[in-house]
PDB file of N, CA and C in Angstrom:
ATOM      1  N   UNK A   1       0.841  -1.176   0.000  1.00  0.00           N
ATOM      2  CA  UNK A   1       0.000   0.000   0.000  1.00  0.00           C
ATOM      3  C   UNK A   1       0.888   1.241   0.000  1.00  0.00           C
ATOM      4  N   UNK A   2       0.606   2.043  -0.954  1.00  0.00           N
ATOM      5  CA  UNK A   2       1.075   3.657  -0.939  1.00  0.00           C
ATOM      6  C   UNK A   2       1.324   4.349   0.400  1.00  0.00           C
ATOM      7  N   UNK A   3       0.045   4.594   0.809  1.00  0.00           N
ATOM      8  CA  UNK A   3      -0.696   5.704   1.441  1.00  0.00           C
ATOM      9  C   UNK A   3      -1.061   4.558   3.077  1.00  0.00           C
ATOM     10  N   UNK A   4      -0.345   4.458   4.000  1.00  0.00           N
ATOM     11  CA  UNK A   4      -0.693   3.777   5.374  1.00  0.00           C
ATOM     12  C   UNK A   4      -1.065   4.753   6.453  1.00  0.00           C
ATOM     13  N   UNK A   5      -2.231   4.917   7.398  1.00  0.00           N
ATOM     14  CA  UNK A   5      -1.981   5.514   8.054  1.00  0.00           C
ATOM     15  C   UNK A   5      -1.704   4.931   9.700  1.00  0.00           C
ATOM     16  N   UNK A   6      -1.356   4.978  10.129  1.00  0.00           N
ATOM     17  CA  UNK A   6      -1.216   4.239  11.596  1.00  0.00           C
ATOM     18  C   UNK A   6      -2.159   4.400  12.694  1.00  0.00           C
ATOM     19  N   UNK A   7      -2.977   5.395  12.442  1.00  0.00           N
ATOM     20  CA  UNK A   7      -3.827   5.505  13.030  1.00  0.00           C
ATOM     21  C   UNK A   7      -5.077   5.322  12.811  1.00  0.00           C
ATOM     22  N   UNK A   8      -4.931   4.553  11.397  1.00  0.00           N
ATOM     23  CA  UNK A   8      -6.651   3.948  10.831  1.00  0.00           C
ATOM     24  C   UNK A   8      -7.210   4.941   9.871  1.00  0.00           C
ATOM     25  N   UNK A   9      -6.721   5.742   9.706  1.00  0.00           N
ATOM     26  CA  UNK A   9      -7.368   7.059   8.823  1.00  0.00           C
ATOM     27  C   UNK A   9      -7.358   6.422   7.306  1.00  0.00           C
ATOM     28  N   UNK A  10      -7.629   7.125   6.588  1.00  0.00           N
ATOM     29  CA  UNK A  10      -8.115   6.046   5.258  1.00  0.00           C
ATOM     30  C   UNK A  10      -7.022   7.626   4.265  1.00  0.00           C
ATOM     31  N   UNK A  11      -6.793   6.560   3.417  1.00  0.00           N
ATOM     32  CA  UNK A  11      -5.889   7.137   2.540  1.00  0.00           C
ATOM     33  C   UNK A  11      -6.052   8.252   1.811  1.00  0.00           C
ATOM     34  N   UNK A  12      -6.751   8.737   1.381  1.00  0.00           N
ATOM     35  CA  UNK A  12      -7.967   9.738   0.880  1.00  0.00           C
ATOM     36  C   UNK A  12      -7.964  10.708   2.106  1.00  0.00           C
ATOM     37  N   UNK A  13      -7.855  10.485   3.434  1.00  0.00           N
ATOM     38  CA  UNK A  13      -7.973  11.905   4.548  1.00  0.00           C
ATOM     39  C   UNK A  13      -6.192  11.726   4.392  1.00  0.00           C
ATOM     40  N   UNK A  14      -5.624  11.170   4.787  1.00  0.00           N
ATOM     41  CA  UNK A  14      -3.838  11.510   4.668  1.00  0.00           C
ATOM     42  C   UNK A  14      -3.633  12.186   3.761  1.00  0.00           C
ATOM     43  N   UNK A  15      -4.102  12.012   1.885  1.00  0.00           N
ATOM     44  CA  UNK A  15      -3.604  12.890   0.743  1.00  0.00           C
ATOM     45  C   UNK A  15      -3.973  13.988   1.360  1.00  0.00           C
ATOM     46  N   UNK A  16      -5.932  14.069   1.823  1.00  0.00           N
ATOM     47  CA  UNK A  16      -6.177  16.017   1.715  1.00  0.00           C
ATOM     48  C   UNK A  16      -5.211  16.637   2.758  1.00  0.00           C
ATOM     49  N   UNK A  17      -4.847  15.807   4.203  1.00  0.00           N
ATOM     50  CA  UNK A  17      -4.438  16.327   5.430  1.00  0.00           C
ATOM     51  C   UNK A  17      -3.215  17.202   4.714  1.00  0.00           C
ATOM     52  N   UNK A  18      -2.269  16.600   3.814  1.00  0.00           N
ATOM     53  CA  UNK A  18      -1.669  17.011   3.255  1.00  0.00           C
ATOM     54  C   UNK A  18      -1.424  18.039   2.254  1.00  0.00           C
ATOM     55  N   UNK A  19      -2.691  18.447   1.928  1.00  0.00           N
ATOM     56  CA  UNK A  19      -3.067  19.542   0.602  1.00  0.00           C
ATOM     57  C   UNK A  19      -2.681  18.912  -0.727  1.00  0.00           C
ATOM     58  N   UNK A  20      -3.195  17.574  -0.624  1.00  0.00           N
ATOM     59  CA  UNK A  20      -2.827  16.618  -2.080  1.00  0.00           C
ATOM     60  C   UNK A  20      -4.137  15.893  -2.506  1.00  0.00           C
ATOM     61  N   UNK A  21      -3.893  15.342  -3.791  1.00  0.00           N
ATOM     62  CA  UNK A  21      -4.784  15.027  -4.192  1.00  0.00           C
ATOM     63  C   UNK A  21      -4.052  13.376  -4.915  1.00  0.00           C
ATOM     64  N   UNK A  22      -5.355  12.122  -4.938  1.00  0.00           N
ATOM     65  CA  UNK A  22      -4.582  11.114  -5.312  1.00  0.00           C
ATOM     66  C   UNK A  22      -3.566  11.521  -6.459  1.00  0.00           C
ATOM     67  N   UNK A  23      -4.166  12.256  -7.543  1.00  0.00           N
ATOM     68  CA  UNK A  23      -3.499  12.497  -9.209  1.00  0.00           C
ATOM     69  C   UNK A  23      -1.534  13.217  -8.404  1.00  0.00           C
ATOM     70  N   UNK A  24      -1.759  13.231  -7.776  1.00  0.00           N
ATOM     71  CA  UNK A  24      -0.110  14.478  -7.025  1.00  0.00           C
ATOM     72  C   UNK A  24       0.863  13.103  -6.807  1.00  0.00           C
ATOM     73  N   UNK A  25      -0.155  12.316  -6.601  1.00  0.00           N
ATOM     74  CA  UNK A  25       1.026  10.789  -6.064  1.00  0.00           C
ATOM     75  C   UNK A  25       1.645  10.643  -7.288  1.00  0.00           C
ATOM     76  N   UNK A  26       0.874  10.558  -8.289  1.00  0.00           N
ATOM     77  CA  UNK A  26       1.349  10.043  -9.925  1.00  0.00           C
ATOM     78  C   UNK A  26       2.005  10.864 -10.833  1.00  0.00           C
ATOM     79  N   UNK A  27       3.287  10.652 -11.011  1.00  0.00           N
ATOM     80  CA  UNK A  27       3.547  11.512 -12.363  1.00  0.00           C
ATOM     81  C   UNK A  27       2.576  11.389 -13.778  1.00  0.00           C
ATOM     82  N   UNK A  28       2.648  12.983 -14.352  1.00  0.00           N
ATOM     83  CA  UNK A  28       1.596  12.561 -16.000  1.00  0.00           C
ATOM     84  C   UNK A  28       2.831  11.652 -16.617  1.00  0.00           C
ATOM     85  N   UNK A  29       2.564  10.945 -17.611  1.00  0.00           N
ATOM     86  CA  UNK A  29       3.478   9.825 -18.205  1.00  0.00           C
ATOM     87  C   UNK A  29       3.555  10.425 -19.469  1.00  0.00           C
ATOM     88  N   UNK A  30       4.879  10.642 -19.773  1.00  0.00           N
ATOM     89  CA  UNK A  30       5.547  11.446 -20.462  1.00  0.00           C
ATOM     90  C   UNK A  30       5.330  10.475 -21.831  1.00  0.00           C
ATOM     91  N   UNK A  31       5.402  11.341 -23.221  1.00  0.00           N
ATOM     92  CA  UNK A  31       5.136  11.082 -24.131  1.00  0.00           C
ATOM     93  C   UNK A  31       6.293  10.141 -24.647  1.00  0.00           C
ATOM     94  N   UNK A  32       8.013  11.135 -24.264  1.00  0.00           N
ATOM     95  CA  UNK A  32       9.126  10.340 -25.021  1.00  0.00           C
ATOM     96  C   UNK A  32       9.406   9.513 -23.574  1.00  0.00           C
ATOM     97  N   UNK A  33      10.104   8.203 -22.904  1.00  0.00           N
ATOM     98  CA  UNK A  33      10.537   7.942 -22.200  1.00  0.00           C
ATOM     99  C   UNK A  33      12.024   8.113 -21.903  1.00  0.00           C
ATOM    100  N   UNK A  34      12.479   8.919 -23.344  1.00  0.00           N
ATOM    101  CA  UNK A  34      13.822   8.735 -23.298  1.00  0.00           C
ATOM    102  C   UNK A  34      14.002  10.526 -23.262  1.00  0.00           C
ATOM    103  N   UNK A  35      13.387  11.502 -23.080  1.00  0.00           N
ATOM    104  CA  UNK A  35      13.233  12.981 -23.477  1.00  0.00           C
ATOM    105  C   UNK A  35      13.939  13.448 -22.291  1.00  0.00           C
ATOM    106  N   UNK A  36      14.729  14.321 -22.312  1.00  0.00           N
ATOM    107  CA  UNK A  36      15.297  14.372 -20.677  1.00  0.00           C
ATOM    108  C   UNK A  36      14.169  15.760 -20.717  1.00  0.00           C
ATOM    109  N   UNK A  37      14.173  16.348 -19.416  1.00  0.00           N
ATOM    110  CA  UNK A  37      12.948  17.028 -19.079  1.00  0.00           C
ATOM    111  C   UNK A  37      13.186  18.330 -19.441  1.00  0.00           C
ATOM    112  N   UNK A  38      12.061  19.181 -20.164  1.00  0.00           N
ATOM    113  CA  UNK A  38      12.075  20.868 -20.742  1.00  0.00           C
ATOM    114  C   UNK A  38      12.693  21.911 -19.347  1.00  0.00           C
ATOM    115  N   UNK A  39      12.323  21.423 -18.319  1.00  0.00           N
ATOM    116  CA  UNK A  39      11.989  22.200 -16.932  1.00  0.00           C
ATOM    117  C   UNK A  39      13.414  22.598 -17.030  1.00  0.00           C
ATOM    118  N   UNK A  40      13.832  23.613 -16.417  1.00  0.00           N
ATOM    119  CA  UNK A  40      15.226  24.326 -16.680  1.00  0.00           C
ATOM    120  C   UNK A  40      15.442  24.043 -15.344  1.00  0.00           C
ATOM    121  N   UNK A  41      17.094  24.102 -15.078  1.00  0.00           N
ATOM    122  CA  UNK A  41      18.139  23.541 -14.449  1.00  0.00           C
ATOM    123  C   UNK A  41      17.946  24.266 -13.636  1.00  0.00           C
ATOM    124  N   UNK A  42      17.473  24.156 -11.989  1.00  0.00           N
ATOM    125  CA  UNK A  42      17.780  25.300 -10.961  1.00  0.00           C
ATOM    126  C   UNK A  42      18.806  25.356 -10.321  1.00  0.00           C
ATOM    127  N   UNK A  43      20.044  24.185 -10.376  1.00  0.00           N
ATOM    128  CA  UNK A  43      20.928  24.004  -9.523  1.00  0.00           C
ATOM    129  C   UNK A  43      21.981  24.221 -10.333  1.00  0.00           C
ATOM    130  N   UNK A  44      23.443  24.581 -10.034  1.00  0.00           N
ATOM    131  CA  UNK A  44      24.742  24.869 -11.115  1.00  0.00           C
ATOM    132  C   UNK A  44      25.424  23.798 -11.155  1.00  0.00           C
ATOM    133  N   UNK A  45      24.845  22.973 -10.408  1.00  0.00           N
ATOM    134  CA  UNK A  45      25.788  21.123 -10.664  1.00  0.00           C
ATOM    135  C   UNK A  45      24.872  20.422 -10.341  1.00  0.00           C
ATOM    136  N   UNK A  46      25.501  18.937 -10.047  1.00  0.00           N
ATOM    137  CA  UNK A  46      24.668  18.045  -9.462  1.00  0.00           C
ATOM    138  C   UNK A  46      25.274  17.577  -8.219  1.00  0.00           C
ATOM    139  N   UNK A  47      26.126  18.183  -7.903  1.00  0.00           N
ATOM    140  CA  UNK A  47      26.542  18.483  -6.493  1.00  0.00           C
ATOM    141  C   UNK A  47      25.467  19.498  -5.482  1.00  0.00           C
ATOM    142  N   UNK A  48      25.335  20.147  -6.330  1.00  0.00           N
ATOM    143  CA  UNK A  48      24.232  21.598  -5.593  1.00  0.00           C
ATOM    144  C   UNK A  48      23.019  20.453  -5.342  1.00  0.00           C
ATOM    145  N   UNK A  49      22.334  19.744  -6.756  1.00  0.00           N
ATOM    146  CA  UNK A  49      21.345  18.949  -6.588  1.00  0.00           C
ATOM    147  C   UNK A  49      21.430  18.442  -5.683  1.00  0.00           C
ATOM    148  N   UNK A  50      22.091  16.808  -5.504  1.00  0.00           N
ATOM    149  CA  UNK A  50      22.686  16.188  -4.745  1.00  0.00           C
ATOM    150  C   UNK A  50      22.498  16.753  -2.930  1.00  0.00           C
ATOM    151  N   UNK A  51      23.102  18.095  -2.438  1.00  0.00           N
ATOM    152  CA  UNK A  51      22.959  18.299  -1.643  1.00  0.00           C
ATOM    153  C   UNK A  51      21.370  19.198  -1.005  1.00  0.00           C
ATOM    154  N   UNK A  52      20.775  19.330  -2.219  1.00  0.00           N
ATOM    155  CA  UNK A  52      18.811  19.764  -1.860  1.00  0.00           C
ATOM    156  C   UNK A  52      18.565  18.718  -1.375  1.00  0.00           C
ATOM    157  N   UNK A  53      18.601  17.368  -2.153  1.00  0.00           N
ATOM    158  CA  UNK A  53      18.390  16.185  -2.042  1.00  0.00           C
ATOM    159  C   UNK A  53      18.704  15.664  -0.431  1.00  0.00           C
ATOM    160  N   UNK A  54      19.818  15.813  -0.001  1.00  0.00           N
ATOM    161  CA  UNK A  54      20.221  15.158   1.138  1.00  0.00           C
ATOM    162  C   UNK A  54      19.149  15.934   2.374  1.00  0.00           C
ATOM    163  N   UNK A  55      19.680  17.608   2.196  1.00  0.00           N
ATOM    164  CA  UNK A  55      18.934  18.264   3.176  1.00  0.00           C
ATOM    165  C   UNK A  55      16.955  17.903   3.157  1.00  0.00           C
ATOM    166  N   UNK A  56      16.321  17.459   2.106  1.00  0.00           N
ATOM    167  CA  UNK A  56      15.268  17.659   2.089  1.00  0.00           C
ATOM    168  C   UNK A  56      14.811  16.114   2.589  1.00  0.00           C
ATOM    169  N   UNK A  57      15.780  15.467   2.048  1.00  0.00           N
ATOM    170  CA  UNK A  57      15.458  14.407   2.830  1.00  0.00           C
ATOM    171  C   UNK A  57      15.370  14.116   4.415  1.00  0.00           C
ATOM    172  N   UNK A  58      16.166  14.851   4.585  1.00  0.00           N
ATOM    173  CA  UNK A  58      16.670  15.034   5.849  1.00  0.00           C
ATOM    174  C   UNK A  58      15.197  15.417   6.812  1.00  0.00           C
ATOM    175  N   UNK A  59      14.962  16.206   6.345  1.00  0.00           N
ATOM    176  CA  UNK A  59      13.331  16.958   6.682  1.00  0.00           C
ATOM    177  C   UNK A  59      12.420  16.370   6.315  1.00  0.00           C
ATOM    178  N   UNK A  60      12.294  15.067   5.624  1.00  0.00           N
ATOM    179  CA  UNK A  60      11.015  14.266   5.341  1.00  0.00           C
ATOM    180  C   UNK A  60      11.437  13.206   6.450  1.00  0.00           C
ATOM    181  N   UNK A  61      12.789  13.244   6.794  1.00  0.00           N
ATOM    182  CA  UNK A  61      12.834  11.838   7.813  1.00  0.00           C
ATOM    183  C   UNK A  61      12.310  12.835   9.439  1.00  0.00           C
ATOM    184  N   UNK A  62      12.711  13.811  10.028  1.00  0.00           N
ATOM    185  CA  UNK A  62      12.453  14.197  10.911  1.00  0.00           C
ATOM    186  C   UNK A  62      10.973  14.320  11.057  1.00  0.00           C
ATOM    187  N   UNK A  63      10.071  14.857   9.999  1.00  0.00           N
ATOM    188  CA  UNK A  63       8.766  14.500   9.776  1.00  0.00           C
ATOM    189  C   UNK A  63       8.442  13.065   9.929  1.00  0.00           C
ATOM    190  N   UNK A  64       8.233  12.742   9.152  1.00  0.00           N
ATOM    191  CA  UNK A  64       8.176  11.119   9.305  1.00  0.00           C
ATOM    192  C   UNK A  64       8.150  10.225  10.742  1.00  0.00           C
ATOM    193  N   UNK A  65       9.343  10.688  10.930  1.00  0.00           N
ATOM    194  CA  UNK A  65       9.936  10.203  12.808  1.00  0.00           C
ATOM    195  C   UNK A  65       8.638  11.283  13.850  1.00  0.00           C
ATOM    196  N   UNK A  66       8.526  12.098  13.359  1.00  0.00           N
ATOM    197  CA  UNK A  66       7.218  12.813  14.666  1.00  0.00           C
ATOM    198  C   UNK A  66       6.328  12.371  14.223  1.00  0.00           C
ATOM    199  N   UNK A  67       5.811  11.950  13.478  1.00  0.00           N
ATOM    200  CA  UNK A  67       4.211  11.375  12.528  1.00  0.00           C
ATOM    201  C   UNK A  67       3.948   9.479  13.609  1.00  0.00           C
ATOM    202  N   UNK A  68       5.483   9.155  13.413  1.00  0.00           N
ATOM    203  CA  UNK A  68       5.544   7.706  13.963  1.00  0.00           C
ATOM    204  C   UNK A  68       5.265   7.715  15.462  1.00  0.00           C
ATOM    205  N   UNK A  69       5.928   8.999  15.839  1.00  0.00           N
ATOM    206  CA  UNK A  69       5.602   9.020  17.601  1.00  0.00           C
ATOM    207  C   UNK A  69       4.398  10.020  17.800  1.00  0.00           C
ATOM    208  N   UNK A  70       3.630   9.742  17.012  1.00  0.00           N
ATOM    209  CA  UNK A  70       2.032  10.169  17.503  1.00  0.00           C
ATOM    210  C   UNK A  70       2.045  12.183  17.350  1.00  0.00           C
ATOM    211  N   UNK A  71       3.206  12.501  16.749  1.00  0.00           N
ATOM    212  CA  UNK A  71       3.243  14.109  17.066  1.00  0.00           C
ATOM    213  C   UNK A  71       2.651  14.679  15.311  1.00  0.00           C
ATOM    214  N   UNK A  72       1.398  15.246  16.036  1.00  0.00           N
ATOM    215  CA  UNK A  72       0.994  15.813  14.902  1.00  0.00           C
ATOM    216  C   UNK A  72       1.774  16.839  13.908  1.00  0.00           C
ATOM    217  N   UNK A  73       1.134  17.302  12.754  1.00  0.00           N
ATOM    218  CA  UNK A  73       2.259  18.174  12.031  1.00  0.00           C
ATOM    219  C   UNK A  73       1.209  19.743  11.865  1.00  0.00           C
ATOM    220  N   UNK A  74       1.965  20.415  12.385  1.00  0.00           N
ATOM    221  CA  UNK A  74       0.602  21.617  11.611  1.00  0.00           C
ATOM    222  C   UNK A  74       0.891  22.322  10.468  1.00  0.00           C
ATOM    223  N   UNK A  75      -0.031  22.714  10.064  1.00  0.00           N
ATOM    224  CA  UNK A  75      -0.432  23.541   8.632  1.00  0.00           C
ATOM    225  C   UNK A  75       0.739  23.870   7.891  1.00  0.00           C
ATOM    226  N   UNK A  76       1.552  24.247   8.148  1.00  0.00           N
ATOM    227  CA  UNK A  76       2.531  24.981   7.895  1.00  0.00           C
ATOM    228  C   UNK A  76       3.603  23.955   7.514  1.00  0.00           C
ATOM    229  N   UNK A  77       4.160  23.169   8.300  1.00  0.00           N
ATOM    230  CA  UNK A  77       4.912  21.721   8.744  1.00  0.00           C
ATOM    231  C   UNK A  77       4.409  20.817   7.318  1.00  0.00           C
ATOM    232  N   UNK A  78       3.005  20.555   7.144  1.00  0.00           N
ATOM    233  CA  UNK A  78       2.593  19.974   5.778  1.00  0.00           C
ATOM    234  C   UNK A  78       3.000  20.714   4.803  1.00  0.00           C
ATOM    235  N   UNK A  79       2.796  21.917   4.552  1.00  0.00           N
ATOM    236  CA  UNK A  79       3.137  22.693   3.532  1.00  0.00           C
ATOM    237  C   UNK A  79       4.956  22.812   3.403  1.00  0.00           C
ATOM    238  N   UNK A  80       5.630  22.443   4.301  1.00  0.00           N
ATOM    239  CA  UNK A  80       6.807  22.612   3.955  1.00  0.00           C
ATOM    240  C   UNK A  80       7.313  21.245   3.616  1.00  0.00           C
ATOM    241  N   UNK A  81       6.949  20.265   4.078  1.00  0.00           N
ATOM    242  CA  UNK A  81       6.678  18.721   3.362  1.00  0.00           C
ATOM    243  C   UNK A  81       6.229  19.145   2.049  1.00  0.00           C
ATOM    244  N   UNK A  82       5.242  19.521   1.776  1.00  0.00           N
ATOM    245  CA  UNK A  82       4.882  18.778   0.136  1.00  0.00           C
ATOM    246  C   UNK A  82       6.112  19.987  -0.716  1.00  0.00           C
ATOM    247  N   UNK A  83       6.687  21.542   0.024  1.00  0.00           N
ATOM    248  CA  UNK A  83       7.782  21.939  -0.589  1.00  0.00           C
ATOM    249  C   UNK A  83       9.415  21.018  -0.628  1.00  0.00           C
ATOM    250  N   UNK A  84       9.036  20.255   0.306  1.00  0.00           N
ATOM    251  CA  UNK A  84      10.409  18.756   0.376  1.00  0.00           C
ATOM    252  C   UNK A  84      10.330  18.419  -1.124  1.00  0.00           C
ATOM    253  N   UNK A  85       9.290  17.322  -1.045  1.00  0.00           N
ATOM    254  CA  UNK A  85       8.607  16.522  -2.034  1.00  0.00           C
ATOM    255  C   UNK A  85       9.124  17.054  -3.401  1.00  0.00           C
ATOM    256  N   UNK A  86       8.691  18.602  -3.118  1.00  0.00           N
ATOM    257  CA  UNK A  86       8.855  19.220  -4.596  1.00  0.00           C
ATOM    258  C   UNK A  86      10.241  19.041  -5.050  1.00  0.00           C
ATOM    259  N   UNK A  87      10.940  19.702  -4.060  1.00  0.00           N
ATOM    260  CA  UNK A  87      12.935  20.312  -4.493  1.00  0.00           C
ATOM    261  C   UNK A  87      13.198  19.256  -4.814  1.00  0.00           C
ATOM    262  N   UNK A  88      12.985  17.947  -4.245  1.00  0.00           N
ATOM    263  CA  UNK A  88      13.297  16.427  -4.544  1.00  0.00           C
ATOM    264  C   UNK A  88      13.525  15.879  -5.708  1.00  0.00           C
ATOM    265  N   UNK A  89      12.476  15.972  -6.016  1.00  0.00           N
ATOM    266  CA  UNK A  89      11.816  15.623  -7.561  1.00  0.00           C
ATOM    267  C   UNK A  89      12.429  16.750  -8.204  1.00  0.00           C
ATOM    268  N   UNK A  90      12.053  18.180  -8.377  1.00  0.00           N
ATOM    269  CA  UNK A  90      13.035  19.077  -9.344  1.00  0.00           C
ATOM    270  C   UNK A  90      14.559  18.465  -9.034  1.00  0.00           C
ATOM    271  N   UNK A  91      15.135  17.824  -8.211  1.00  0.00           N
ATOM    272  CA  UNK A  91      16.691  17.766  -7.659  1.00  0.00           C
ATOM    273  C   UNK A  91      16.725  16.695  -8.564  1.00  0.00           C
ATOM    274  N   UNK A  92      15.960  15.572  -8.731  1.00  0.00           N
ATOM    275  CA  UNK A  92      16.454  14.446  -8.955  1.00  0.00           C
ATOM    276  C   UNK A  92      16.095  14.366 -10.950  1.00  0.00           C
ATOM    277  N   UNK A  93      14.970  15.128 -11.316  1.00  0.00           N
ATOM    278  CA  UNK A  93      15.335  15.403 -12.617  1.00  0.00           C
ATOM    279  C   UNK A  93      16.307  16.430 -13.173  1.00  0.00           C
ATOM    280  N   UNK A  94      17.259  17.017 -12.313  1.00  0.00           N
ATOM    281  CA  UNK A  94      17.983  17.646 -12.779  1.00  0.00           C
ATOM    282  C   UNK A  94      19.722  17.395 -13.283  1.00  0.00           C
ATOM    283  N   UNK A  95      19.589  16.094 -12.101  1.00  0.00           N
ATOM    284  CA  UNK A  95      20.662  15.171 -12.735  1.00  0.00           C
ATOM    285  C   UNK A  95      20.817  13.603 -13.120  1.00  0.00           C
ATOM    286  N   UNK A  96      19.158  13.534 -13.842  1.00  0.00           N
ATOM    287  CA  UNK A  96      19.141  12.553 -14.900  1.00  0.00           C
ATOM    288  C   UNK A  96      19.693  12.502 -15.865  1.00  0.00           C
TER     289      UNK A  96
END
């Protein structure tokens, strides 16, 4: 399963809790598979990438770890999660 919640909540209240929607889990499926991506380069290496990557991870595990010990996240805390999520994904197509 994707989407678990530990506290019984159904997968569908975790996406909204989050300000997501199921379609946000899924990338659209790209026409070429082999096209490297239009989206322009925000980082000057893939060292710069590389290190968004580490730090943001870093902040989805400390999240994660308060979610596991029962500590809620507020408004704000989600919103800087799904900005993790984002740099991630821009980080990690940037040095495909």
């Amino acid at each position: 399963m994707l989407i678990h919640c530990f506290a019984g909540c159904g997968a569908a209240d975790v996406i909204a809790a989050m300000g997501l929607e199921f379609s946000d889990l899924f990338p659209d499926k790209p026409t070429n598979h082999f096209k490297k991506s239009s989206r322009p380069n925000h980082w000057h290496s893939e060292r710069e990438a590389l290190r968004v990557i580490r730090f943001e991870a870093q902040l989805v595990a400390v999240a994660a770890d308060n979610i596991a010990n029962g500590i809620e996240l507020a408004s704000d805390e989600l919103d800087r999660l799904v900005l993790a999520a984002q740099r991630i994904s821009n980080a990690t197509e940037s040095v495909q």
